[in-house]
C-alpha atoms as a PDB file:
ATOM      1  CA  UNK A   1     -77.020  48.113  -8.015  1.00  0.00           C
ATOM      2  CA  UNK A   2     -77.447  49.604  -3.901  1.00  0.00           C
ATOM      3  CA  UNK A   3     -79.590  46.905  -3.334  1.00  0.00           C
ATOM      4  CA  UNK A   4     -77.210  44.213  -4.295  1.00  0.00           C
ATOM      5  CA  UNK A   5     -74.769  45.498  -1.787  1.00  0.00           C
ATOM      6  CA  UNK A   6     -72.858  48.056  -4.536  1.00  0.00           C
ATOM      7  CA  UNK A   7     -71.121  51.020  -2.583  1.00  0.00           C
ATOM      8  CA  UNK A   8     -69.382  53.187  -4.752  1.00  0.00           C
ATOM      9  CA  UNK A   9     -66.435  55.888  -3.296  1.00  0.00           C
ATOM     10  CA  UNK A  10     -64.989  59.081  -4.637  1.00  0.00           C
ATOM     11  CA  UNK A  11     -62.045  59.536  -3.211  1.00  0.00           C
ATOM     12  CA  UNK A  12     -59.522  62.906  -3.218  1.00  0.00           C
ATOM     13  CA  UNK A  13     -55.971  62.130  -3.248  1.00  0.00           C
ATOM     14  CA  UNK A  14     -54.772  65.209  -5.112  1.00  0.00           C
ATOM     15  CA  UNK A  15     -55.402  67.780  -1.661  1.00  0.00           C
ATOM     16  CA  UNK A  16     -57.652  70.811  -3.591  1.00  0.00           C
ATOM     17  CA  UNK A  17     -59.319  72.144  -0.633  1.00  0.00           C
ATOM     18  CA  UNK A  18     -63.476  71.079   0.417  1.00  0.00           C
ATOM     19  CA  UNK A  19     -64.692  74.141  -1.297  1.00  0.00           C
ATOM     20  CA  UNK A  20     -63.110  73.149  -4.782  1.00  0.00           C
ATOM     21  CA  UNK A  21     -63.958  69.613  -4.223  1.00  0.00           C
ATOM     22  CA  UNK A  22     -67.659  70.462  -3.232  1.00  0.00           C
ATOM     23  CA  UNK A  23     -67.761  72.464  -6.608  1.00  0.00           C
ATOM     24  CA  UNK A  24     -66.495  69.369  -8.730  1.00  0.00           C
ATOM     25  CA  UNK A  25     -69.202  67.425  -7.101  1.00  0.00           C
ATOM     26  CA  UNK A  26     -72.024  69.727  -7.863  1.00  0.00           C
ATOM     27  CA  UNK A  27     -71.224  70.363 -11.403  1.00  0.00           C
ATOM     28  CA  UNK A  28     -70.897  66.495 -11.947  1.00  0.00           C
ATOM     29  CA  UNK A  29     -73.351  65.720 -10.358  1.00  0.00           C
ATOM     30  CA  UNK A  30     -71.861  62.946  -8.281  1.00  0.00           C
ATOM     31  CA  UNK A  31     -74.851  61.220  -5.937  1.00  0.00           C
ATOM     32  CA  UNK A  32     -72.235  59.098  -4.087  1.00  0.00           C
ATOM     33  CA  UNK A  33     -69.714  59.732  -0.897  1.00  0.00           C
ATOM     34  CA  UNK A  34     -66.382  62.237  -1.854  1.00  0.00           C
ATOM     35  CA  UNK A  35     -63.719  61.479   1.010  1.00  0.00           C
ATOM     36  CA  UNK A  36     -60.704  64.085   0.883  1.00  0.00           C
ATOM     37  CA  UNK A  37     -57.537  61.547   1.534  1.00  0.00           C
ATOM     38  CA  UNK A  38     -54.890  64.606   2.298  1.00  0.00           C
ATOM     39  CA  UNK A  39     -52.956  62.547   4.797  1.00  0.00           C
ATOM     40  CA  UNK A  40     -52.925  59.967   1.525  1.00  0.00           C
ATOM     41  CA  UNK A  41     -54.010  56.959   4.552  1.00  0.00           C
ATOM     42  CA  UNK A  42     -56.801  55.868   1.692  1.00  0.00           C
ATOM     43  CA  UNK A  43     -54.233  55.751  -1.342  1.00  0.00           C
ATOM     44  CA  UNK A  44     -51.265  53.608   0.882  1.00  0.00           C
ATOM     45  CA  UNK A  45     -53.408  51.580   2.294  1.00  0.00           C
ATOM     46  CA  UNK A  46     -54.609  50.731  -1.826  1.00  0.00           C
ATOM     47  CA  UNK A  47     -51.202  51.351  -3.206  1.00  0.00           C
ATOM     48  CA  UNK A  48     -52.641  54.031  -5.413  1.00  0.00           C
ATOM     49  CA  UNK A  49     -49.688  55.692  -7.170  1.00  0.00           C
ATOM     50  CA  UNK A  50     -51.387  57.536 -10.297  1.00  0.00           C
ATOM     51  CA  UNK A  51     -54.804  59.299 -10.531  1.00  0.00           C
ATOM     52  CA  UNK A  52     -57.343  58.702 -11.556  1.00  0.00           C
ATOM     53  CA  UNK A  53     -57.722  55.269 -10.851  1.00  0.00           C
ATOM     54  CA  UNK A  54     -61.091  53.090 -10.431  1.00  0.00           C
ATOM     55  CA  UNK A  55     -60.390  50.148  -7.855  1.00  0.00           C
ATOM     56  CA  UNK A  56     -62.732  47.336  -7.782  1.00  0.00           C
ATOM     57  CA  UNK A  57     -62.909  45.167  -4.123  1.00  0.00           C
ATOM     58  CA  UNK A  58     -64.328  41.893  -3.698  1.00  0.00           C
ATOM     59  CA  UNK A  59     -67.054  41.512  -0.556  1.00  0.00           C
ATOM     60  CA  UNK A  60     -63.935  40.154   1.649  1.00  0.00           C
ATOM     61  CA  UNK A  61     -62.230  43.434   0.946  1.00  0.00           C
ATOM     62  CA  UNK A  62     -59.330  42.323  -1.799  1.00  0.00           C
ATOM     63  CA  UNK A  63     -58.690  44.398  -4.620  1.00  0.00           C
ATOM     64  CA  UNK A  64     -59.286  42.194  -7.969  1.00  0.00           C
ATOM     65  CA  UNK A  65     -59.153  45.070 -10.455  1.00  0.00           C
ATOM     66  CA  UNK A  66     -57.597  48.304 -10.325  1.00  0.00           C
ATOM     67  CA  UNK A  67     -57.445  50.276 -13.848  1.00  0.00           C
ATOM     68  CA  UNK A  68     -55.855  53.560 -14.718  1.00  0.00           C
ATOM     69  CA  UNK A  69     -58.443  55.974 -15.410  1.00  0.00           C
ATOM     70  CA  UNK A  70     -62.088  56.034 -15.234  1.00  0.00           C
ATOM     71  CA  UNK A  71     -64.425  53.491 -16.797  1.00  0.00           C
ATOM     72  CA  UNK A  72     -67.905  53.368 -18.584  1.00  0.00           C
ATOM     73  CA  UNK A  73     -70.856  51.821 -17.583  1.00  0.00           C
ATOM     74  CA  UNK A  74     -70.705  48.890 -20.112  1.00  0.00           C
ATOM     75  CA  UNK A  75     -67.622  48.298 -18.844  1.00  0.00           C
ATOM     76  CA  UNK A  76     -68.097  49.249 -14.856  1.00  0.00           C
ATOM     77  CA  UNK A  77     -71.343  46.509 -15.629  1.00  0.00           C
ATOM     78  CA  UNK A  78     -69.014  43.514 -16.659  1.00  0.00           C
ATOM     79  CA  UNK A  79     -66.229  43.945 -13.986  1.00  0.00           C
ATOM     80  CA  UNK A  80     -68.823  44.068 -11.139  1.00  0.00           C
ATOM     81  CA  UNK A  81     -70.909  40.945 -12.862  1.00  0.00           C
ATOM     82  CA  UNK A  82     -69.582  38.481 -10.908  1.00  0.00           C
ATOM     83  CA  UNK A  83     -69.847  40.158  -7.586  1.00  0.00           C
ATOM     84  CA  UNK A  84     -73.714  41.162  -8.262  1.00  0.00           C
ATOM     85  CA  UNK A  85     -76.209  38.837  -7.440  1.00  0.00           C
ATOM     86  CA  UNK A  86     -78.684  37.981 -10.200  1.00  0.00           C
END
């Protein structure tokens, strides 16, 4: 969903250094950006407490979801329906 404005963000709160993080990338095979957050500025500014976490924002930048854990695609596909133009 690029096209319809989607941007998805991996973001390291837990401080392993680039090298480790680089390596979880590659063997994952993750195709969007990895920011390392070791001053935590990322995780205050969302109030993220426990990890993993998957954070939905709305266009205007407010957080309307924010779930413990990963999700799947079914149900990545239903919380970003509304956002997603048609």
């Amino acid at each position: 969903n690029k096209e319809q404005g989607l941007k998805v963000l991996y973001v390291n709160t837990e401080g392993e250094s680039p090298a480790t993080v680089k390596q979880f990338v590659q063997d994952l095979s993750i195709v969007f950006p990895v920011v390392m957050d070791g001053g935590r500025n990322i995780s205050v500014l969302y109030d993220v407490k426990i990890v993993p976490q998957t954070i939905i924002i709305d266009p205007q930048g407010k957080i309307v979801t924010a779930i413990l854990g990963g999700v799947g695609e079914a149900e990545l596909k239903e919380l970003l329906e509304p956002y997603l133009t048609k």
